[in-house]
C-alpha atoms as a PDB file:
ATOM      1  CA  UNK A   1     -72.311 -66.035  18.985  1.00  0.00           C
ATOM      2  CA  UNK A   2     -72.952 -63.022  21.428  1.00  0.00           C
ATOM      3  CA  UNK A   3     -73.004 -59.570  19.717  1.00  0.00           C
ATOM      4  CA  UNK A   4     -69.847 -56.937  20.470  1.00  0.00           C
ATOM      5  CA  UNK A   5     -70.879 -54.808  23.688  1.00  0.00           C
ATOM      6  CA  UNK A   6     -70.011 -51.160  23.772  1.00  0.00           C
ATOM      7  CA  UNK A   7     -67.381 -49.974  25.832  1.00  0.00           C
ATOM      8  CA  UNK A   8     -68.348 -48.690  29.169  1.00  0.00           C
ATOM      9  CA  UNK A   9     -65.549 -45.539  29.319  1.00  0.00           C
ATOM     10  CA  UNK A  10     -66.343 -43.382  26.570  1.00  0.00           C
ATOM     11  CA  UNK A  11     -63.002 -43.225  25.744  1.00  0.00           C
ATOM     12  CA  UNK A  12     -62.344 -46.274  24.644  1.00  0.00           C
ATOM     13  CA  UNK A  13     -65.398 -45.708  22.281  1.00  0.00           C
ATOM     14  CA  UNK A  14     -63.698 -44.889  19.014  1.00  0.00           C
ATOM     15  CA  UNK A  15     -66.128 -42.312  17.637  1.00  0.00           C
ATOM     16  CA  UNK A  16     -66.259 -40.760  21.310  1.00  0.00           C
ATOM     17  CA  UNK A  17     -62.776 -40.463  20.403  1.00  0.00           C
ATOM     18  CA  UNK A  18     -63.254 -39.505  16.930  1.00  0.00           C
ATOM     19  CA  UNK A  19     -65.778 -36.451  17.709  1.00  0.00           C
ATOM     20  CA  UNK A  20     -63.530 -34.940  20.531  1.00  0.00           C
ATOM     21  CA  UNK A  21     -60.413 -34.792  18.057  1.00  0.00           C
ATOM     22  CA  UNK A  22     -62.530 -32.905  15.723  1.00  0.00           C
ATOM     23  CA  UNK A  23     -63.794 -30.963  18.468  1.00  0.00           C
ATOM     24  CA  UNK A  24     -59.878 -30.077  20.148  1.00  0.00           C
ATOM     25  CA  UNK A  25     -59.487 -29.129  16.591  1.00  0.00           C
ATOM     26  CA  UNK A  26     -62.015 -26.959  16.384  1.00  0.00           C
ATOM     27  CA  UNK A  27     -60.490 -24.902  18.970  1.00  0.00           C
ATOM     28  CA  UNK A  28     -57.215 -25.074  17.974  1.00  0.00           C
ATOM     29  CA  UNK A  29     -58.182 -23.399  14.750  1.00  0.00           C
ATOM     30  CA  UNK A  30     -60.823 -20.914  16.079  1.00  0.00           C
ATOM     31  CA  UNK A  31     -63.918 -22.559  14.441  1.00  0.00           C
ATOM     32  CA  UNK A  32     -66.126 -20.939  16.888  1.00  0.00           C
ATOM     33  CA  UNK A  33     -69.171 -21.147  15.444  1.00  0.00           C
ATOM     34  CA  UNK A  34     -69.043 -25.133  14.846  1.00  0.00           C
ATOM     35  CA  UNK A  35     -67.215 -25.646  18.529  1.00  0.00           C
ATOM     36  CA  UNK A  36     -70.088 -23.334  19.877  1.00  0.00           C
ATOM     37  CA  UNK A  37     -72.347 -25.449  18.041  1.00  0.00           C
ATOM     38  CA  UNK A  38     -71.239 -28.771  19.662  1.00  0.00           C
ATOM     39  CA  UNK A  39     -70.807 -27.156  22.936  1.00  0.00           C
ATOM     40  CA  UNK A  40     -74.339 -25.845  23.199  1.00  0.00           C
ATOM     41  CA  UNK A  41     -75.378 -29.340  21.718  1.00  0.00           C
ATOM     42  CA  UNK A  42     -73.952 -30.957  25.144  1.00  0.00           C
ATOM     43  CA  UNK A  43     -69.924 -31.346  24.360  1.00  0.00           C
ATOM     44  CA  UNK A  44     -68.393 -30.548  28.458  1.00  0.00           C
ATOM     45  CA  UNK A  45     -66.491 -26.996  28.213  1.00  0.00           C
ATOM     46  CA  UNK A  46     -63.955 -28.087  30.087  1.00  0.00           C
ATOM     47  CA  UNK A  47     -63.379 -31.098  27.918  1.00  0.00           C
ATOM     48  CA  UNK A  48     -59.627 -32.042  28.397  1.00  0.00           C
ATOM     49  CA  UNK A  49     -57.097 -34.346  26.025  1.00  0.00           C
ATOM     50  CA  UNK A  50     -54.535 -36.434  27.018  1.00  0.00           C
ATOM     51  CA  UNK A  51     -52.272 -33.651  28.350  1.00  0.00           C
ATOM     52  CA  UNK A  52     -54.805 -32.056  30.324  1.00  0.00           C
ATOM     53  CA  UNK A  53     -55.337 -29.223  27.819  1.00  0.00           C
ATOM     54  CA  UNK A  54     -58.925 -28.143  27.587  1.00  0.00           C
ATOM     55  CA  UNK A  55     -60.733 -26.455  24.786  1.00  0.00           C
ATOM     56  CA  UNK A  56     -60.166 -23.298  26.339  1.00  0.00           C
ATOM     57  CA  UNK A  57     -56.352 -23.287  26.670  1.00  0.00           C
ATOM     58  CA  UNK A  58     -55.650 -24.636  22.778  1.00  0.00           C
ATOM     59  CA  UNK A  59     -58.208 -21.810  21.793  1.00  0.00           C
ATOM     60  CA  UNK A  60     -56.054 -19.242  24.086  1.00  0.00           C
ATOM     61  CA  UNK A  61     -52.496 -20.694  22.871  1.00  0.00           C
ATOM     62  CA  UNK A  62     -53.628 -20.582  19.124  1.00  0.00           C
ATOM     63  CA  UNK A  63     -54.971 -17.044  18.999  1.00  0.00           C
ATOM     64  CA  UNK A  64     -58.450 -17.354  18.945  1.00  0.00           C
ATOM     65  CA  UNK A  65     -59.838 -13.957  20.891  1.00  0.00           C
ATOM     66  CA  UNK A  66     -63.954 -14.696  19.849  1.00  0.00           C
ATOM     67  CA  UNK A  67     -63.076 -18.752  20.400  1.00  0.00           C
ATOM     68  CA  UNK A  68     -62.155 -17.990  23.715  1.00  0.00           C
ATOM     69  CA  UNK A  69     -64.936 -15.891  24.435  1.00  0.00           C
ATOM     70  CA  UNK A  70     -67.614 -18.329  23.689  1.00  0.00           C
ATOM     71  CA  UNK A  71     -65.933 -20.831  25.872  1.00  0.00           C
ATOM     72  CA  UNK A  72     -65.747 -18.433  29.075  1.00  0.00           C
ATOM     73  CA  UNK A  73     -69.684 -17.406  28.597  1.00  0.00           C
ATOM     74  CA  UNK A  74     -70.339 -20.741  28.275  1.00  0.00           C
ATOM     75  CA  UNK A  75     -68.478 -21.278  32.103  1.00  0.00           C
ATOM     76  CA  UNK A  76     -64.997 -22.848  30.723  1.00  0.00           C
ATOM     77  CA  UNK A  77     -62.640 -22.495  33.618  1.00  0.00           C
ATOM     78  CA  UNK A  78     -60.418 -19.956  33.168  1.00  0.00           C
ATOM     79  CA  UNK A  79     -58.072 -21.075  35.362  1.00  0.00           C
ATOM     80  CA  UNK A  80     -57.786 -24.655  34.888  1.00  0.00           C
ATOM     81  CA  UNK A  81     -54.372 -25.986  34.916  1.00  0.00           C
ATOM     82  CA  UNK A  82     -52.791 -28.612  32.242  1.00  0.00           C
ATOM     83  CA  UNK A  83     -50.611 -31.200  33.568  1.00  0.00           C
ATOM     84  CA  UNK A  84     -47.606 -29.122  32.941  1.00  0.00           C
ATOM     85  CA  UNK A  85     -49.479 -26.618  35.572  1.00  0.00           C
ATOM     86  CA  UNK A  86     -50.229 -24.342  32.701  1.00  0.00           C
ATOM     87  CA  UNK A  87     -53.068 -22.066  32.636  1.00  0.00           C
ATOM     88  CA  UNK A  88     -54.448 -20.485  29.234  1.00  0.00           C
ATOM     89  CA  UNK A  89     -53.867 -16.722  30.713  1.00  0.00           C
ATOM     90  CA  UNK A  90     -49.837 -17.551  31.061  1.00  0.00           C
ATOM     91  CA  UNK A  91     -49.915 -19.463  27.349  1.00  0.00           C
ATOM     92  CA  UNK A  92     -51.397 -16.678  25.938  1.00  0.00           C
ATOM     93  CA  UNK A  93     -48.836 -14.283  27.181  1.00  0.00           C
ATOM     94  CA  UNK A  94     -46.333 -16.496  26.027  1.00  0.00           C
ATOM     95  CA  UNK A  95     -47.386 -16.319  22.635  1.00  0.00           C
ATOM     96  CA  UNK A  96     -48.178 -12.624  22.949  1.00  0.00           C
ATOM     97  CA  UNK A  97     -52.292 -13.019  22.069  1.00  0.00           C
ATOM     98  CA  UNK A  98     -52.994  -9.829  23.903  1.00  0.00           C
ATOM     99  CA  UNK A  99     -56.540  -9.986  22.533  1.00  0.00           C
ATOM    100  CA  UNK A 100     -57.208 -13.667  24.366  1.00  0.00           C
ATOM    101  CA  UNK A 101     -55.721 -12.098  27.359  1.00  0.00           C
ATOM    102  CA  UNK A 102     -58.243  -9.165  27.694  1.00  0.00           C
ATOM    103  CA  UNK A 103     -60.941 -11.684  26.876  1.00  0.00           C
ATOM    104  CA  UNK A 104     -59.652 -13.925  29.396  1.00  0.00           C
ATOM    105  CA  UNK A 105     -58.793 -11.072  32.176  1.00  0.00           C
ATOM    106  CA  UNK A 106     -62.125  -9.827  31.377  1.00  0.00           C
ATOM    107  CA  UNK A 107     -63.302 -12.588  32.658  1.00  0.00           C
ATOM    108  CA  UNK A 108     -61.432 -13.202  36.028  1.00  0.00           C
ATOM    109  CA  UNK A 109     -58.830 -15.056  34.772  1.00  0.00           C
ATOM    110  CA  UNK A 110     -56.024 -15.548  37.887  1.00  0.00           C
ATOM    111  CA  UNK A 111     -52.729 -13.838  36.467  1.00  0.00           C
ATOM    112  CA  UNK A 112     -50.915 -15.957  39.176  1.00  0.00           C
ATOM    113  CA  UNK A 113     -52.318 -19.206  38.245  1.00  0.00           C
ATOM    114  CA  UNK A 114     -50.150 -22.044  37.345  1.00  0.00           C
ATOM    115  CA  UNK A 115     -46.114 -22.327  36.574  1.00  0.00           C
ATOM    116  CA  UNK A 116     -44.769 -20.454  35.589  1.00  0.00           C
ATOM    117  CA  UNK A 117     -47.840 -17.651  35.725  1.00  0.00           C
ATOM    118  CA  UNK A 118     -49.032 -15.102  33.538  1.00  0.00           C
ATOM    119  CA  UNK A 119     -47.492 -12.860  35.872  1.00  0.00           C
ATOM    120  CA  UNK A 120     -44.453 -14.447  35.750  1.00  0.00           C
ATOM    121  CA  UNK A 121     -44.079 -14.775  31.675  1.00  0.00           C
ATOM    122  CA  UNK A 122     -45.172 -11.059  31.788  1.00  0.00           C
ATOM    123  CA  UNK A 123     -41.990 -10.563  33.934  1.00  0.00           C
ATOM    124  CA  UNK A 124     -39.766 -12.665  31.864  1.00  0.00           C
ATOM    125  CA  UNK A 125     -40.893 -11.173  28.592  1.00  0.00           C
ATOM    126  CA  UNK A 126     -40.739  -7.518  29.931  1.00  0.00           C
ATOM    127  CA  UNK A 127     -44.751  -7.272  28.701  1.00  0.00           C
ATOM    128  CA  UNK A 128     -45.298  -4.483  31.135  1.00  0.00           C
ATOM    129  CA  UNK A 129     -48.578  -3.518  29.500  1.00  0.00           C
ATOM    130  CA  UNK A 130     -49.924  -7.200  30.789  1.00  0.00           C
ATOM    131  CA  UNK A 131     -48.063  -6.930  34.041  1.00  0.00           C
ATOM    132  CA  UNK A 132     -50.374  -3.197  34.160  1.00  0.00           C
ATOM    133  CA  UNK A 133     -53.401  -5.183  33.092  1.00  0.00           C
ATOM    134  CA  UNK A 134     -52.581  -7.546  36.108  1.00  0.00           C
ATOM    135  CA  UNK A 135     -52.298  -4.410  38.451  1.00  0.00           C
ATOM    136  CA  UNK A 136     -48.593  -4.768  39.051  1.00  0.00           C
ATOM    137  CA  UNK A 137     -46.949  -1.399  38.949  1.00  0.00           C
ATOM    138  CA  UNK A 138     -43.465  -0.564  38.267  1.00  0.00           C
ATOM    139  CA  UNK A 139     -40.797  -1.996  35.459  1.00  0.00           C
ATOM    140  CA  UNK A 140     -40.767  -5.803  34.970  1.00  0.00           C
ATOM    141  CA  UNK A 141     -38.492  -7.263  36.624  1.00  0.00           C
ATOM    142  CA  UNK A 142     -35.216  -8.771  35.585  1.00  0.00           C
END
């Protein structure tokens, strides 16, 4: 009898699969001091699920200003797309997490990244103090 071998993609390897749920979670909820903790321990920043979210975006769409943060000094791309095309700058517009989009501004976020674009849901949702942030002048348009 041969023993079981390992799987050769990591994610077919069940606690692979285990620890990045817990991590995606982490920065979903804003645990930044355990997600720091397994990021500086070797967990990728720019770790992505199944829809192409990284840690950085579900940390932006949820809220998490100091979450956020610790993933951009620790080189998360600010500008990486899901595979809906949506960047973490627009989401947090969306969801009107001004602090995350200072944090993420602050740190050369693109606001005309992805579709539709920060600049764009700044437009649609008449949030002309992002649309100043982004250097656009004048009322949002219709």
């Amino acid at each position: 009898m041969s023993e079981a071998q390992p799987p050769t993609d990591p994610a077919d390897d069940p606690e692979v699969v285990e620890l990045a749920t817990r991590v995606f979670d982490m920065a979903r909820r804003g645990d930044t001091a355990a997600l720091t903790a397994y990021l500086d321990a070797g967990v990728p920043v720019n770790l992505t699920n199944d829809k192409g979210d990284t840690l950085l975006m579900l940390a932006a769409y949820h809220g998490h200003a100091a979450a956020v943060a610790a993933l951009c000094e620790r080189g998360a791309d600010v500008d990486r797309l899901n595979d809906r095309g949506q960047s973490p700058l627009a989401g947090a517009v969306f969801k009107g997490e001004d602090a995350v989009v200072d944090v993420l501004v602050d740190h050369g976020a693109d606001p005309r990244a992805g579709t539709p674009s920060a600049l764009e849901a700044a437009r649609m949702f008449n949030k002309e103090h992002h649309l100043r942030r982004f250097g656009e002048q004048g009322p949002a348009a219709p």
